[in-house]
N, C-alpha and C. Protein backbone atom coordinates (compact mmCIF):
# COMPACT_ATOMS: atom_id res chain seq x y z
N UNK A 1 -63.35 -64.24 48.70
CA UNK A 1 -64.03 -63.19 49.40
C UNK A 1 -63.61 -61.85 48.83
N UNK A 2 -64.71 -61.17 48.85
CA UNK A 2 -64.34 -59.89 48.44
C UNK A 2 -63.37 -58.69 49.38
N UNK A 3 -62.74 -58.14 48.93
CA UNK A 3 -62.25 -56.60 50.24
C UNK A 3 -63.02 -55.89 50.38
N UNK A 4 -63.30 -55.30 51.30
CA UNK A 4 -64.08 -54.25 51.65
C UNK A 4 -63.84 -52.72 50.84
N UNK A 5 -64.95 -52.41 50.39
CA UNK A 5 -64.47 -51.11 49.80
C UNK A 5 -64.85 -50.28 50.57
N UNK A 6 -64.06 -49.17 49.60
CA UNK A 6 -64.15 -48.05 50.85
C UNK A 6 -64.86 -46.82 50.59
N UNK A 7 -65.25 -46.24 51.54
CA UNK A 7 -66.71 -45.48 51.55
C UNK A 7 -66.20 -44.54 50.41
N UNK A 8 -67.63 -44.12 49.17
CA UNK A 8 -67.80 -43.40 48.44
C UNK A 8 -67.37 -41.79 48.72
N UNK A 9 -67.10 -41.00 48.64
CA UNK A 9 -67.12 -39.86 48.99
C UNK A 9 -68.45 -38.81 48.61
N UNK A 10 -68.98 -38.16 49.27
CA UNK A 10 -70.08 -37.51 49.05
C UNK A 10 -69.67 -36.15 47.78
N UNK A 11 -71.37 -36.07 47.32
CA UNK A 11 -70.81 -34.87 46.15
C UNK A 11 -70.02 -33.56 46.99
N UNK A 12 -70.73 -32.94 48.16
CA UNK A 12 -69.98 -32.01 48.49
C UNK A 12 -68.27 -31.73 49.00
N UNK A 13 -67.90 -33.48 49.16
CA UNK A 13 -66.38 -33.49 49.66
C UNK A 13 -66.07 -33.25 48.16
N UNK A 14 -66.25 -33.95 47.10
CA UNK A 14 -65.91 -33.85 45.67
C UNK A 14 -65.63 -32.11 45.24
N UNK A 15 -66.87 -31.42 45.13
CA UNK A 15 -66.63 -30.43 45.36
C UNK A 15 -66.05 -29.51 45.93
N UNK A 16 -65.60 -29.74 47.30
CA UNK A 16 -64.97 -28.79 48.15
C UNK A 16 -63.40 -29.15 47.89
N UNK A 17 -63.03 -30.78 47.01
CA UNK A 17 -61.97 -30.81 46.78
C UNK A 17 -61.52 -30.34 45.18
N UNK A 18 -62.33 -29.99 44.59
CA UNK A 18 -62.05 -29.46 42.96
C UNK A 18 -61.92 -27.95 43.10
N UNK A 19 -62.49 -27.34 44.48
CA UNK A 19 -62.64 -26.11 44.63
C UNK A 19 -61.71 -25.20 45.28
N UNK A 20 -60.69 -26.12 45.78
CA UNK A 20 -59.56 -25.23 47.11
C UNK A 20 -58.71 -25.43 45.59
N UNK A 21 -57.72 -24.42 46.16
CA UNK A 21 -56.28 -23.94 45.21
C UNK A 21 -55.36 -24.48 45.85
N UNK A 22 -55.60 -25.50 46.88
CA UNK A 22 -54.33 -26.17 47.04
C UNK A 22 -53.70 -26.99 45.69
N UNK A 23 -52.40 -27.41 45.76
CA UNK A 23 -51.87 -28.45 44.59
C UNK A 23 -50.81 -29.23 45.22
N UNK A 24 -50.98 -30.50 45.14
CA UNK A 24 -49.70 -31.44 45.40
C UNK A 24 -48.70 -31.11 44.67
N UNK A 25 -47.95 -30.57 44.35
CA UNK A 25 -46.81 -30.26 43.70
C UNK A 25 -45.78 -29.43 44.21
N UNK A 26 -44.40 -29.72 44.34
CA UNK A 26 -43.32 -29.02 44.71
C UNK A 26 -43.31 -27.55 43.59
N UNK A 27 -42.51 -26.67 44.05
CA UNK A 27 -42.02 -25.77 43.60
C UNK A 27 -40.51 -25.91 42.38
N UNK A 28 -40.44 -26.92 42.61
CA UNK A 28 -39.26 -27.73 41.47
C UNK A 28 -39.99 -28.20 40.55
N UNK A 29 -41.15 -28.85 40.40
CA UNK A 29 -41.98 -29.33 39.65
C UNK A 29 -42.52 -28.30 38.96
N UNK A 30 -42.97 -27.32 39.17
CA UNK A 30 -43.63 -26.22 38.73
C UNK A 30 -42.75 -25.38 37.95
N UNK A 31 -41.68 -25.32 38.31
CA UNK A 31 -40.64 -24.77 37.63
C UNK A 31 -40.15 -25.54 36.38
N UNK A 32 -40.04 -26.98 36.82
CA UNK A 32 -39.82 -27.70 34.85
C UNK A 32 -40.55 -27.58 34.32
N UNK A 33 -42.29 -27.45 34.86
CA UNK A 33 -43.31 -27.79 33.97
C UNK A 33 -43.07 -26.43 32.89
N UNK A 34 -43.02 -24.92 33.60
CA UNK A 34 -43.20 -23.66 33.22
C UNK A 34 -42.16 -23.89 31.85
N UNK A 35 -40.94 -24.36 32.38
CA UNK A 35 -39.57 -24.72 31.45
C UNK A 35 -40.31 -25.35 30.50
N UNK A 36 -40.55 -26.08 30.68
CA UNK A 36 -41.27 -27.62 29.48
C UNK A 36 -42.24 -26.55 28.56
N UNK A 37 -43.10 -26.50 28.76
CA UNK A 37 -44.58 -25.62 28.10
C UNK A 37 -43.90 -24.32 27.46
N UNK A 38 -42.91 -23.78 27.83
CA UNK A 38 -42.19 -22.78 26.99
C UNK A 38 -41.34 -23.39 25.72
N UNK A 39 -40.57 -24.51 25.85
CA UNK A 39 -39.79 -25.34 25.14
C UNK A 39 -41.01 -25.84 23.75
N UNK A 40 -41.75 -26.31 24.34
CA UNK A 40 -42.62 -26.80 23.62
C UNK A 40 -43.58 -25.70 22.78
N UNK A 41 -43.53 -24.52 23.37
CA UNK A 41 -44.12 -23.15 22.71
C UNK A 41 -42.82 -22.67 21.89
N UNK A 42 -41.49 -22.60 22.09
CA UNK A 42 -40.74 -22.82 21.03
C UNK A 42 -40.74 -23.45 20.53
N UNK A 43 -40.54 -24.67 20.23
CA UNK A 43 -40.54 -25.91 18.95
C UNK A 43 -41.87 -25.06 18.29
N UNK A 44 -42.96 -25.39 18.94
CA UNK A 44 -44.17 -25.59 18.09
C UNK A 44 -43.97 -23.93 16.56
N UNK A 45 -43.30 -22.99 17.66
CA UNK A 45 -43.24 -21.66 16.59
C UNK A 45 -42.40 -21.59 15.16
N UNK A 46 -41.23 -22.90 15.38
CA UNK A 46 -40.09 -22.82 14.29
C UNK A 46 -40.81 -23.75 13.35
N UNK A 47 -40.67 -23.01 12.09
CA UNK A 47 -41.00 -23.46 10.84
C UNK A 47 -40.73 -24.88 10.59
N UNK A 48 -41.49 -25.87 10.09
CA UNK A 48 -41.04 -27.14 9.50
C UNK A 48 -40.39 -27.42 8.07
N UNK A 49 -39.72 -27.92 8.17
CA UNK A 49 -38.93 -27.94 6.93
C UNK A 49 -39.70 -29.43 5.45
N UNK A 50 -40.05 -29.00 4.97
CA UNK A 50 -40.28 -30.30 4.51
C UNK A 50 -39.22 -30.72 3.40
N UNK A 51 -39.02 -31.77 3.45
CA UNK A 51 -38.05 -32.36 2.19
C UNK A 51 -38.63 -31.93 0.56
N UNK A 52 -39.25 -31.52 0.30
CA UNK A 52 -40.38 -31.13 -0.79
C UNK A 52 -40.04 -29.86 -0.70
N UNK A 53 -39.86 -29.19 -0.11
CA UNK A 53 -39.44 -27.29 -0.50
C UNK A 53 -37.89 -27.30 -0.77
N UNK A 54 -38.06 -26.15 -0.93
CA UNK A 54 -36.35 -25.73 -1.82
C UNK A 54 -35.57 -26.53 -2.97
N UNK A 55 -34.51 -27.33 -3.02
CA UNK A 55 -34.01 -27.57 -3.68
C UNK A 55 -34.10 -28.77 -3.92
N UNK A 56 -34.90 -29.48 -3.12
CA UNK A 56 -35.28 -30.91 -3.39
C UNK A 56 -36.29 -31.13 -4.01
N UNK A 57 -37.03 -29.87 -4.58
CA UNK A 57 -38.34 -29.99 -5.31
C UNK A 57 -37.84 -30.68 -6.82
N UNK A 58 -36.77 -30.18 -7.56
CA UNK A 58 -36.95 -30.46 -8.84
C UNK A 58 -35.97 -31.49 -8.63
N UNK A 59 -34.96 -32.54 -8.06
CA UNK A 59 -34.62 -33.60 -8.32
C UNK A 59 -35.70 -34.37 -8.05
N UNK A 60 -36.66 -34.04 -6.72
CA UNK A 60 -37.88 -35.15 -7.04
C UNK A 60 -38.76 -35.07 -7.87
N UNK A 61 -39.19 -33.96 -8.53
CA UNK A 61 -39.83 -34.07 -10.14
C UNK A 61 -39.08 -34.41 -10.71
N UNK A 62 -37.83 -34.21 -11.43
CA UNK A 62 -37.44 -35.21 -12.17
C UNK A 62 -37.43 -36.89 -12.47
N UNK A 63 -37.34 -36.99 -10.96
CA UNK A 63 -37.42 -38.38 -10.83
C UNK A 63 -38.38 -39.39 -10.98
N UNK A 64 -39.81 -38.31 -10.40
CA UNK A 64 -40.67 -38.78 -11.29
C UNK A 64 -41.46 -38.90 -12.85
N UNK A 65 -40.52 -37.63 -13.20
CA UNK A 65 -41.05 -37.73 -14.58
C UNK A 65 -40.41 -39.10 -15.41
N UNK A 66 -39.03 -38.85 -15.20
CA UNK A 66 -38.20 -40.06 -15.28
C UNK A 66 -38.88 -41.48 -15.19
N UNK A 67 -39.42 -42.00 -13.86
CA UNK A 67 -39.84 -42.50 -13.66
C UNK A 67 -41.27 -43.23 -14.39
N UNK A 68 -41.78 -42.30 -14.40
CA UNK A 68 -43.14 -41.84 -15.80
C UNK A 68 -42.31 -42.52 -17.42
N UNK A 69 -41.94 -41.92 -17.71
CA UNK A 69 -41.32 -42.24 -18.60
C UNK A 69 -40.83 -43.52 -19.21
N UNK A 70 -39.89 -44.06 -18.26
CA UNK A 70 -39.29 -45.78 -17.92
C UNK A 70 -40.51 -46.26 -18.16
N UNK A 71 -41.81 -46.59 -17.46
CA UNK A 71 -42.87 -47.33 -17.58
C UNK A 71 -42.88 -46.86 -19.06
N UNK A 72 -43.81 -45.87 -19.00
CA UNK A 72 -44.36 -45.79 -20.23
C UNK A 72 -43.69 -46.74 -21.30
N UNK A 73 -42.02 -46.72 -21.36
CA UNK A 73 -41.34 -47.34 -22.30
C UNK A 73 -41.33 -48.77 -22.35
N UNK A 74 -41.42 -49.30 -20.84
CA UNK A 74 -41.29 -50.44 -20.63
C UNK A 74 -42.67 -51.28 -21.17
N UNK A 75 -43.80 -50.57 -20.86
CA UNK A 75 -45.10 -51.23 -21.57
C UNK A 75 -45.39 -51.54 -22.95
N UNK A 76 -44.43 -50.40 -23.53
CA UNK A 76 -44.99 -50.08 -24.96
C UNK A 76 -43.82 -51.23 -25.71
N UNK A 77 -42.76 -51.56 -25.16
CA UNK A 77 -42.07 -52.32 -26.01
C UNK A 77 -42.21 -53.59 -26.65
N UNK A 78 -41.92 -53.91 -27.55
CA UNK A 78 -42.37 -55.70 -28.28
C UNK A 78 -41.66 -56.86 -27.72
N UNK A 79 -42.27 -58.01 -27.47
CA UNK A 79 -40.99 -58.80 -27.16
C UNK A 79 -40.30 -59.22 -28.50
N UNK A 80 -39.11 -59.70 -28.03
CA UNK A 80 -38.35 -59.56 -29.50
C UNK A 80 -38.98 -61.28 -29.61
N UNK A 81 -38.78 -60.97 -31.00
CA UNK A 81 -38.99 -62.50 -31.94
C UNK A 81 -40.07 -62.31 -31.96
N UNK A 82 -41.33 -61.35 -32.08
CA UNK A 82 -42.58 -61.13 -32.57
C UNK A 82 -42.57 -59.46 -33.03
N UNK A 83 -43.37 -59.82 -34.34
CA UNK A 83 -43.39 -58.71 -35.00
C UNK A 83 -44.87 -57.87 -34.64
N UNK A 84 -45.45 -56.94 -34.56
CA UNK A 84 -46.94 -56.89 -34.71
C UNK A 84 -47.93 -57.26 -34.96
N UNK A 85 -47.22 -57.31 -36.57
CA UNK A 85 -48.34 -57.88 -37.88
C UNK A 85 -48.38 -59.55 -37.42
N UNK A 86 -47.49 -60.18 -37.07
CA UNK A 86 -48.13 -61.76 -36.98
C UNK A 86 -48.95 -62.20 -36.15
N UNK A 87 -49.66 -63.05 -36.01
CA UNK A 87 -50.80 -63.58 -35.21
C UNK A 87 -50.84 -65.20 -35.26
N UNK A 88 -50.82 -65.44 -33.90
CA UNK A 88 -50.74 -67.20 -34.21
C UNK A 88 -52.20 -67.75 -34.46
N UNK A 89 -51.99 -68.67 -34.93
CA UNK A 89 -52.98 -69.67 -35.87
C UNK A 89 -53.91 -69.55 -34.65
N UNK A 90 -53.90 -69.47 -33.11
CA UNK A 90 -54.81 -70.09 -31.99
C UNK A 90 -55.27 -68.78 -32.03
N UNK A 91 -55.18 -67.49 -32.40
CA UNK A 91 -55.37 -66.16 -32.14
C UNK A 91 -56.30 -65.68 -33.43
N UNK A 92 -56.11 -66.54 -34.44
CA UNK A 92 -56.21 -66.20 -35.77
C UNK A 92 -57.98 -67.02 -35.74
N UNK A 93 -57.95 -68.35 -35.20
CA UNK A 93 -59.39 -69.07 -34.69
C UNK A 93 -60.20 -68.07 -33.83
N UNK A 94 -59.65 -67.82 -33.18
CA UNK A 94 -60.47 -66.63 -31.85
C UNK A 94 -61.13 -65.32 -32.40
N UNK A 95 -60.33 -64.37 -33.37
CA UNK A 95 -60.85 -63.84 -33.81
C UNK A 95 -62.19 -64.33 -35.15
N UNK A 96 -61.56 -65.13 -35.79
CA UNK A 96 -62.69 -65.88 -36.86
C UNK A 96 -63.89 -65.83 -36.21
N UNK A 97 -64.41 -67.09 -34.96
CA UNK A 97 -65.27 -67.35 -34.24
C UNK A 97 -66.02 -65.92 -33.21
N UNK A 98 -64.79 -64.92 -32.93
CA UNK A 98 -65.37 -63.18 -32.58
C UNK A 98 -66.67 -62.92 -33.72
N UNK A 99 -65.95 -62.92 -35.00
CA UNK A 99 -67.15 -62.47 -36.22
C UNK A 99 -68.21 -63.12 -36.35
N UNK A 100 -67.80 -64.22 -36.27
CA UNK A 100 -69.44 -65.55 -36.23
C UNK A 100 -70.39 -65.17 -35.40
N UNK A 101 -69.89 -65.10 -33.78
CA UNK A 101 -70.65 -65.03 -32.88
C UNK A 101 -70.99 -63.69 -32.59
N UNK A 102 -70.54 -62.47 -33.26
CA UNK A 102 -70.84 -61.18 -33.38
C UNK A 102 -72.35 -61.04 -33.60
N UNK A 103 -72.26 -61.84 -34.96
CA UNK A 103 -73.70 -61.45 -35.51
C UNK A 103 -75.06 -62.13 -34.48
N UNK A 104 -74.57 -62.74 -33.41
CA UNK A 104 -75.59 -63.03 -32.61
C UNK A 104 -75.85 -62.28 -31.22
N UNK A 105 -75.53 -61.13 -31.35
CA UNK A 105 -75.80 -60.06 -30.20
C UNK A 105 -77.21 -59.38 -30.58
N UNK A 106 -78.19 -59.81 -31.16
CA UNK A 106 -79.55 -59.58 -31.45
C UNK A 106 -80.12 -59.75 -30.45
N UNK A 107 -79.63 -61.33 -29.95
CA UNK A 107 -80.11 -62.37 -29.04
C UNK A 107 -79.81 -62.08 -27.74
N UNK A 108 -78.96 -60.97 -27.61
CA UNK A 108 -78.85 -60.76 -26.33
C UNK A 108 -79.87 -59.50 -25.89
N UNK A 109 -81.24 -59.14 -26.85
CA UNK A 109 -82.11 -58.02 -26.24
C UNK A 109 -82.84 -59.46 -25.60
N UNK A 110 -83.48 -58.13 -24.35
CA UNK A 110 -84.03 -59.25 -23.36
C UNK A 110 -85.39 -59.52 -23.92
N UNK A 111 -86.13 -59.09 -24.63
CA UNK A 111 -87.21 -59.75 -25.53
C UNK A 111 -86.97 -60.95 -26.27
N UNK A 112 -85.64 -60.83 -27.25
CA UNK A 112 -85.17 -62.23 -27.46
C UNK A 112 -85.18 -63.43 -26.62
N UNK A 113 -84.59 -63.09 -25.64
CA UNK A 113 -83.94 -63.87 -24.81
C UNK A 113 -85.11 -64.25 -24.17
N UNK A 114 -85.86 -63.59 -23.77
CA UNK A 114 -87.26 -64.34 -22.94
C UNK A 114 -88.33 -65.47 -24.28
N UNK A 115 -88.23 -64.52 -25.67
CA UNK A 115 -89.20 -65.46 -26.45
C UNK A 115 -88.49 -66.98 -26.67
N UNK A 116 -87.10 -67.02 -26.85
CA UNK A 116 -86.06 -68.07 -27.33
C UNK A 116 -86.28 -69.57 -25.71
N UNK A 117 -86.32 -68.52 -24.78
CA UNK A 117 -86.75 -69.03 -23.56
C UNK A 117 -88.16 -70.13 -23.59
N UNK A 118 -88.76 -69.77 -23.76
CA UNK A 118 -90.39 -69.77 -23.87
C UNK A 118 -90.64 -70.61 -24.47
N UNK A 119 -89.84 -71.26 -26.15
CA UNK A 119 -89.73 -71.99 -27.14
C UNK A 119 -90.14 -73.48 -26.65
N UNK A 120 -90.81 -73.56 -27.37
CA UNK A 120 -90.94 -75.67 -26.96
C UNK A 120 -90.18 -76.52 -27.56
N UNK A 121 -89.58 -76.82 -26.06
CA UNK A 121 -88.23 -78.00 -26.56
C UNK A 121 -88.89 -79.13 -27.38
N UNK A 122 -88.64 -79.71 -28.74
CA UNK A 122 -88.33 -80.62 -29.63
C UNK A 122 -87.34 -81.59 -29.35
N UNK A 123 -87.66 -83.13 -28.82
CA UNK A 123 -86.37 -83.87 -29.44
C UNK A 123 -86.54 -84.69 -30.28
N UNK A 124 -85.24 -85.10 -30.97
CA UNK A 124 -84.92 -85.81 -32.01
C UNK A 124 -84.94 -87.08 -31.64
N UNK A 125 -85.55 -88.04 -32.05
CA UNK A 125 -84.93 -89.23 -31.32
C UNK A 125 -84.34 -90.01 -31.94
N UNK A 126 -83.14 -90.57 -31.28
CA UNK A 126 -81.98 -91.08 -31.63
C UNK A 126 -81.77 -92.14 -32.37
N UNK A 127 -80.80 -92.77 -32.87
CA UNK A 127 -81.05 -93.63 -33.59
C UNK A 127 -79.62 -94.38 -33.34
């Protein structure tokens, strides 16, 4: 079962209660709040400090240049026991077969590719 609710209040009680200057509130209350909202109007006025101004600016650029740097070095280095110039035999096929199949990027204009399409399949028959 439901509880009974309880009667709506009409617009004019609404009104006549947004409209009086009464306030539930002690005079102790009013007095921290005034305290509080001043406190907080101080804080808000004192400068923020950020870790990034003054003297912490250039150990943290350094650190990133530093930082910058390390990579950079770390990418660019060889592993040892390979020289540049060598290339393994499986690397040495890959590029070969690059040049072969180079010369067939003709075939990739889409006019090609639609006439090559189009072509009438031929089979061989087997033997």
């Amino acid at each position: 079962m439901n509880a009974p609710r309880p009667p709506t209040p009409r617009d004019e009680e609404i009104d006549a209660l947004l409209a009086r200057r009464y306030r539930d509130t002690s005079p102790e209350f009013d007095a921290r709040w005034v305290a509080l909202k001043r406190e907080l109007r101080a804080a808000s006025r004192a400068p923020h400090q950020s870790w990034f101004h003054g003297w912490m600016r250039w150990p943290a650029l350094g650190g990133a240049i530093a930082a910058a740097v390390f990579t950079v070095g770390v990418w660019r280095r060889v592993p040892p026991g390979e020289s540049p110039g060598e290339v393994s035999p499986a690397l040495a096929e890959l590029f070969a077969m690059d040049a072969v199949l180079g010369r067939a990027t003709v075939l990739l204009d889409a006019e090609n590719r639609d006439a090559l399409l189009h072509l009438p399949a031929t089979t061989q028959p087997r033997s």
